[in-house]
Protein backbone atom coordinates (compact mmCIF):
# COMPACT_ATOMS: atom_id res chain seq x y z
CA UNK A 1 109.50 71.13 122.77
CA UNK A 2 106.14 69.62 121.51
CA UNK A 3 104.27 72.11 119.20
CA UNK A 4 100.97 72.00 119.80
CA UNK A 5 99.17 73.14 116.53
CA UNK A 6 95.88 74.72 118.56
CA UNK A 7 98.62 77.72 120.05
CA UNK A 8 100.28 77.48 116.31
CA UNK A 9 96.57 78.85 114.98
CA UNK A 10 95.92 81.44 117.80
CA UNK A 11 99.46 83.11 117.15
CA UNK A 12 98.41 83.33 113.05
CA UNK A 13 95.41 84.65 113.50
CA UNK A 14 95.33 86.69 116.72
CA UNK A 15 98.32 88.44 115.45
CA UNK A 16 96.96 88.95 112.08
CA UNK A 17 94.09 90.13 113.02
CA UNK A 18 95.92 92.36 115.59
CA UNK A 19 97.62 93.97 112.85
CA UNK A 20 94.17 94.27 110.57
CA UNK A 21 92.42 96.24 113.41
CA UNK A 22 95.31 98.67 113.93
CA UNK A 23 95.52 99.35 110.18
CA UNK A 24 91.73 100.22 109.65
CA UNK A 25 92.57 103.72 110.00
CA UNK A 26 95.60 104.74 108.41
CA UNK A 27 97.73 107.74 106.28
CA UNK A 28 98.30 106.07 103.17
CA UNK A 29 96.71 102.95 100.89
CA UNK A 30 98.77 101.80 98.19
CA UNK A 31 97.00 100.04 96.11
CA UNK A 32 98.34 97.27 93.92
CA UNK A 33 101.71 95.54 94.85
CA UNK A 34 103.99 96.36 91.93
CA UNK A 35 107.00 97.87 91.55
CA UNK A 36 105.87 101.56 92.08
CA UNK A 37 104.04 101.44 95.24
CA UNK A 38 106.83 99.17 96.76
CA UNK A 39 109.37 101.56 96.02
CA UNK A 40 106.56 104.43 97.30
CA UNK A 41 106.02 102.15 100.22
CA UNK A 42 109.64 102.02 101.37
CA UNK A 43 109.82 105.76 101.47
CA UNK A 44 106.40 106.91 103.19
CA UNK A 45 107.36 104.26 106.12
CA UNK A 46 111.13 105.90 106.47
CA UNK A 47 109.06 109.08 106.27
CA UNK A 48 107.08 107.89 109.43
CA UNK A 49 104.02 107.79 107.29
CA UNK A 50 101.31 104.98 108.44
CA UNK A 51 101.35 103.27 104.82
CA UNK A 52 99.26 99.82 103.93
CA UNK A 53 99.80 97.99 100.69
CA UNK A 54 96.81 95.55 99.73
CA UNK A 55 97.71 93.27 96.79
CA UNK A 56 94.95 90.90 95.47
CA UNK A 57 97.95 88.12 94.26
CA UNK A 58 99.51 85.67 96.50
CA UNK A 59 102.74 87.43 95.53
CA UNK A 60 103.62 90.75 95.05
CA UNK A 61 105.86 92.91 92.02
CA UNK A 62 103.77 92.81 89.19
CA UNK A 63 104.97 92.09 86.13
CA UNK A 64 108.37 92.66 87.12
CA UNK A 65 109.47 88.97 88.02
CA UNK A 66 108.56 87.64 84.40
CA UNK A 67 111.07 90.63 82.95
CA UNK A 68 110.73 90.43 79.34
CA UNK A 69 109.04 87.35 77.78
CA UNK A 70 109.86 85.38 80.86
CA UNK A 71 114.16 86.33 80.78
CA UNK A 72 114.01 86.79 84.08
CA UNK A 73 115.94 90.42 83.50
CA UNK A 74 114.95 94.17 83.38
CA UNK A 75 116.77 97.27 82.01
CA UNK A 76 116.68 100.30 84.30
CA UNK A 77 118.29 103.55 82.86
CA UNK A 78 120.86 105.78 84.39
CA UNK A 79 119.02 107.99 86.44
CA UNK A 80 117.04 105.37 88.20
CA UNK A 81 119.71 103.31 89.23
CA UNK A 82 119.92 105.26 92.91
CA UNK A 83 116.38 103.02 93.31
CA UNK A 84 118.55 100.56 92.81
CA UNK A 85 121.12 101.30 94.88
CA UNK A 86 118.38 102.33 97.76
CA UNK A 87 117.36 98.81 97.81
CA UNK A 88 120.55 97.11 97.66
CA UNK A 89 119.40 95.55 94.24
CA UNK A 90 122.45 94.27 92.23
CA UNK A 91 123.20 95.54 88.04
CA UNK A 92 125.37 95.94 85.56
CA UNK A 93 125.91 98.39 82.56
CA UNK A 94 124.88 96.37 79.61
CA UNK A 95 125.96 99.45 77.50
CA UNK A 96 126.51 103.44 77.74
CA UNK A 97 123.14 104.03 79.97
CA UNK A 98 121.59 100.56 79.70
CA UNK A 99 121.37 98.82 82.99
CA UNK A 100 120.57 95.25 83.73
CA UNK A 101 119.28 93.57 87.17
CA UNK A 102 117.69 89.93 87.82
CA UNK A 103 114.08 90.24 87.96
CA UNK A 104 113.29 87.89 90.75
CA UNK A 105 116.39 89.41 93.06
CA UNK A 106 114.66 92.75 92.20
CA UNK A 107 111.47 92.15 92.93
CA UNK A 108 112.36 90.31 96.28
CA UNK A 109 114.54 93.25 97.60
CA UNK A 110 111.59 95.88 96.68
CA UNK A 111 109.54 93.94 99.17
CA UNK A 112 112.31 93.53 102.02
CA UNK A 113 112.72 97.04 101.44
CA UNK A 114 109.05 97.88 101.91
CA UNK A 115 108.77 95.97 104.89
CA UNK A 116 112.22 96.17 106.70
CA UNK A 117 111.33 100.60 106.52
CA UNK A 118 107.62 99.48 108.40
CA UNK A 119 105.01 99.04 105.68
CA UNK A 120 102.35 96.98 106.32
CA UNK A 121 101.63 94.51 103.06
CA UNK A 122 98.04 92.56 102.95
CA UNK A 123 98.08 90.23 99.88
CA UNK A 124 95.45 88.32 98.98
CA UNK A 125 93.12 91.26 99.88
CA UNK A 126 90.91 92.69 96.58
CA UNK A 127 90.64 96.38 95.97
CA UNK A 128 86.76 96.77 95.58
CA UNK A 129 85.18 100.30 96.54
CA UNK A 130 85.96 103.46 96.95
CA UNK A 131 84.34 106.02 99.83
CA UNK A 132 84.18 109.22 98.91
CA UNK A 133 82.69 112.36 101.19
CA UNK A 134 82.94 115.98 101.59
CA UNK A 135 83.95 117.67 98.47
CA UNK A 136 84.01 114.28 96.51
CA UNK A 137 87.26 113.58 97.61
CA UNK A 138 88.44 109.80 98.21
CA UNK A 139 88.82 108.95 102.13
CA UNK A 140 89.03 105.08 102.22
CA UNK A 141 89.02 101.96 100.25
CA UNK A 142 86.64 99.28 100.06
CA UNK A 143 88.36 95.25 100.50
CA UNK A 144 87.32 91.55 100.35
CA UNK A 145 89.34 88.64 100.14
CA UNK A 146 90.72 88.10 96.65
CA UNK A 147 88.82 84.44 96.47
CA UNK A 148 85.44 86.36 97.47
CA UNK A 149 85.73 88.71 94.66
CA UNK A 150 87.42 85.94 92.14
CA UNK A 151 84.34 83.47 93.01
CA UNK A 152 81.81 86.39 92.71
CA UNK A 153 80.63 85.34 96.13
CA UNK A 154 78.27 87.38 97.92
CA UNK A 155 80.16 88.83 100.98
CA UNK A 156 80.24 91.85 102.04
CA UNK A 157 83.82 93.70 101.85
CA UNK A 158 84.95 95.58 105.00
CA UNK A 159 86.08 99.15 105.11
CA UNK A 160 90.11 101.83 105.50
CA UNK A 161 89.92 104.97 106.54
CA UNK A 162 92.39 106.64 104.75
CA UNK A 163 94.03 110.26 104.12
CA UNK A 164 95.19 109.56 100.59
CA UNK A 165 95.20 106.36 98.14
CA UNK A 166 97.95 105.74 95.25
CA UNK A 167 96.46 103.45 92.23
CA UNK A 168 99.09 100.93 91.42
CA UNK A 169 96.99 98.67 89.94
CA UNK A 170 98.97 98.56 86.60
CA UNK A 171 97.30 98.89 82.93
CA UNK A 172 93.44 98.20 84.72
CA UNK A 173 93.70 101.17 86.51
CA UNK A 174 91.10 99.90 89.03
CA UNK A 175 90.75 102.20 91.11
CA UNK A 176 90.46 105.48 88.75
CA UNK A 177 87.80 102.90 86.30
CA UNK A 178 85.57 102.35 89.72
CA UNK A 179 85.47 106.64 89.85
CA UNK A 180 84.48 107.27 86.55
CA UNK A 181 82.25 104.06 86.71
CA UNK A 182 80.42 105.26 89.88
CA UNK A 183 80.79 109.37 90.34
CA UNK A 184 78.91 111.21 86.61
CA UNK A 185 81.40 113.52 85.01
CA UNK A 186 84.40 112.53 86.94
CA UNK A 187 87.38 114.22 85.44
CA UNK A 188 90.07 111.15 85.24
CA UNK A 189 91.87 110.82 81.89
CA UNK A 190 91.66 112.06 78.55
CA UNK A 191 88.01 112.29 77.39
CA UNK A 192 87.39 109.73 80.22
CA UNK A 193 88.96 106.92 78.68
CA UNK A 194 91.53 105.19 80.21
CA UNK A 195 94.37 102.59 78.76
CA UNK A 196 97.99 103.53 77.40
CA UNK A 197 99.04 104.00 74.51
CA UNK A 198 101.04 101.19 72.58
CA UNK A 199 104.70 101.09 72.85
CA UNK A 200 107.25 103.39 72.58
CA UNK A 201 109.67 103.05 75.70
CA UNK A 202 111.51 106.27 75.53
CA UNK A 203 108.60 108.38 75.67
CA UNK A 204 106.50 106.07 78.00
CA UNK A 205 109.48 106.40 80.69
CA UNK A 206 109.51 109.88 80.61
CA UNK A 207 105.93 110.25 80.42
CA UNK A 208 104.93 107.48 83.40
CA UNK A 209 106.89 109.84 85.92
CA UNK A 210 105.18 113.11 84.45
CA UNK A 211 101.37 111.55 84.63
CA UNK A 212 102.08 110.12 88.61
CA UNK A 213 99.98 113.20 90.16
CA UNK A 214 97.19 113.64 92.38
CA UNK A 215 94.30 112.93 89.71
CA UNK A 216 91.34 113.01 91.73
CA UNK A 217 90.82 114.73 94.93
CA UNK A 218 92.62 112.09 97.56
CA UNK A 219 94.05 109.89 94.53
CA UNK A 220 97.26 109.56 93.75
CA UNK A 221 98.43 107.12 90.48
CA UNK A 222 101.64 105.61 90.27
CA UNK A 223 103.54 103.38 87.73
CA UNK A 224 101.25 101.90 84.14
CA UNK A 225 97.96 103.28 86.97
CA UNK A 226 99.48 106.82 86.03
CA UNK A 227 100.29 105.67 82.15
CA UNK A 228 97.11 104.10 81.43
CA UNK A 229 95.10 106.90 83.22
CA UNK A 230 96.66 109.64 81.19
CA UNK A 231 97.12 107.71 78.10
CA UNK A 232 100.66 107.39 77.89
CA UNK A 233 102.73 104.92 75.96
CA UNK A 234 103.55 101.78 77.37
CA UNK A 235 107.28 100.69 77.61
CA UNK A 236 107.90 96.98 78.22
CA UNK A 237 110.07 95.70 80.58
CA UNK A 238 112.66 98.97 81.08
CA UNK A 239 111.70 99.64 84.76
CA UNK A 240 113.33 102.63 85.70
CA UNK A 241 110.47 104.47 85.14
CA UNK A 242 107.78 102.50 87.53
CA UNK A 243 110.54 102.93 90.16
CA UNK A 244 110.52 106.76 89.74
CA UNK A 245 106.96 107.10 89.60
CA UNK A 246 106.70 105.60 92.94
CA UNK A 247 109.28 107.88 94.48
CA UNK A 248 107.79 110.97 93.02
CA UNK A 249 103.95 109.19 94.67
CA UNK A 250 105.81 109.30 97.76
CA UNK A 251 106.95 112.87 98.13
CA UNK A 252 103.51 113.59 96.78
CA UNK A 253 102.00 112.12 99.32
CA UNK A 254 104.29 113.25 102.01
CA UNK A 255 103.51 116.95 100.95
CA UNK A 256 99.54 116.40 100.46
CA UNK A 257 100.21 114.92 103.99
CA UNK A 258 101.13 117.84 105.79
CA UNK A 259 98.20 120.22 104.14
CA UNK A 260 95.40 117.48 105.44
């Protein structure tokens, strides 16, 4: 068969574009493509939820596929290793509740699962905006195309409807900093400050699970989003945490779901 590259272009873009019209209006916007909303992701779309992920990187998982330092490895602990298991993502005990995986397998199975349950993943797509109506509570995101908003150009971003959003957006926080930055006496964080603590892994893995919670009407923060908005410790590259955050995001979501 000859390709010919002209049909090669229509089937990219009139599919992608297919796909961007049908997700305009949607139940869930994770925001930020790390470990926590991948794992959330996964889990709303077995749930039957209608879940988008936008990512402003080429590639998705965070900080996960560096592990520590660049060793391409992460510890998970004991109780997080069903994540694991979930995703079919290979580890070994290191020692008596110490669990190590390979980064880059990790990272590439929390994406297959994502996708393979039905997600919907749009990288390269900048978190910009919130919309906010009745009540203040958050009912869509603002997007441009991450080269728009990395060249400061001057187009204008396009618009989700949305039931619920879950910040993922790691130690920035984005989209908690554009409330507090845009609505007066938003209640996000301690004293309205946002940023984690420094490091101290046992507490920050306990505490990264206990801070993911709806913290603004509509807004749900997951993963160092949840840490950094509720001033939590940070905890390097022991990952069990982020991937519990994100399930606990997802069964928040699923019951904030059903009182919309």
């Amino acid at each position: 068969m000859e390709l010919d590259e002209v049909i090669i272009t229509r089937a990219i873009v009139e599919e992608y574009s297919k796909t961007f019209l049908e997700y305009t209006d949607i139940d869930v916007a994770l925001v930020g493509g790390g470990p926590a909303n991948l794992v959330a992701a996964k889990y709303l779309a077995e749930a039957g939820v209608k879940v988008a992920l936008y990512e402003q990187k080429l590639s998705l998982g965070g900080g996960m596929w560096a592990g520590g330092m660049m060793f391409p490895r992460i510890v998970v602990q004991e109780e997080a290793t069903r994540i694991l298991d979930d995703f079919g993502i290979r580890y070994k005990e290191y020692e008596s509740g110490y669990y190590i995986a390979n980064s880059v397998e990790s990272v590439g199975k929390l994406i297959s699962g994502a996708t393979s349950a039905g997600a919907e993943i749009f990288n390269l797509v900048s978190f910009e905006d919130v919309m906010i109506r009745e009540n203040d509570r958050v009912v869509g995101i603002v997007i441009n195309w991450s080269p728009v908003t990395t060249n400061r150009l001057h187009v204008d971003p396009l618009m989700i409807r949305t039931k619920l959003v879950v910040d993922g957006t790691g130690h920035d926080a984005v989209v908690c900093n554009t409330i507090l930055r845009k609505i007066p006496n938003a209640k996000i964080g301690e004293f309205g400050q946002i940023g984690e603590k420094p490091m101290w892994a046992d507490i920050g893995e306990k505490l990264v699970v206990e801070a993911t919670q709806e913290i603004y009407p509509g807004l749900i923060v997951a993963g160092m989003a949840a840490s950094a908005a509720t001033r939590a410790p940070r905890m390097g590259p022991v990952f069990g945490g982020m991937l519990l955050s994100g399930e606990k995001a997802a069964k928040l979501a699923l019951d904030r779901l059903k009182e919309l």
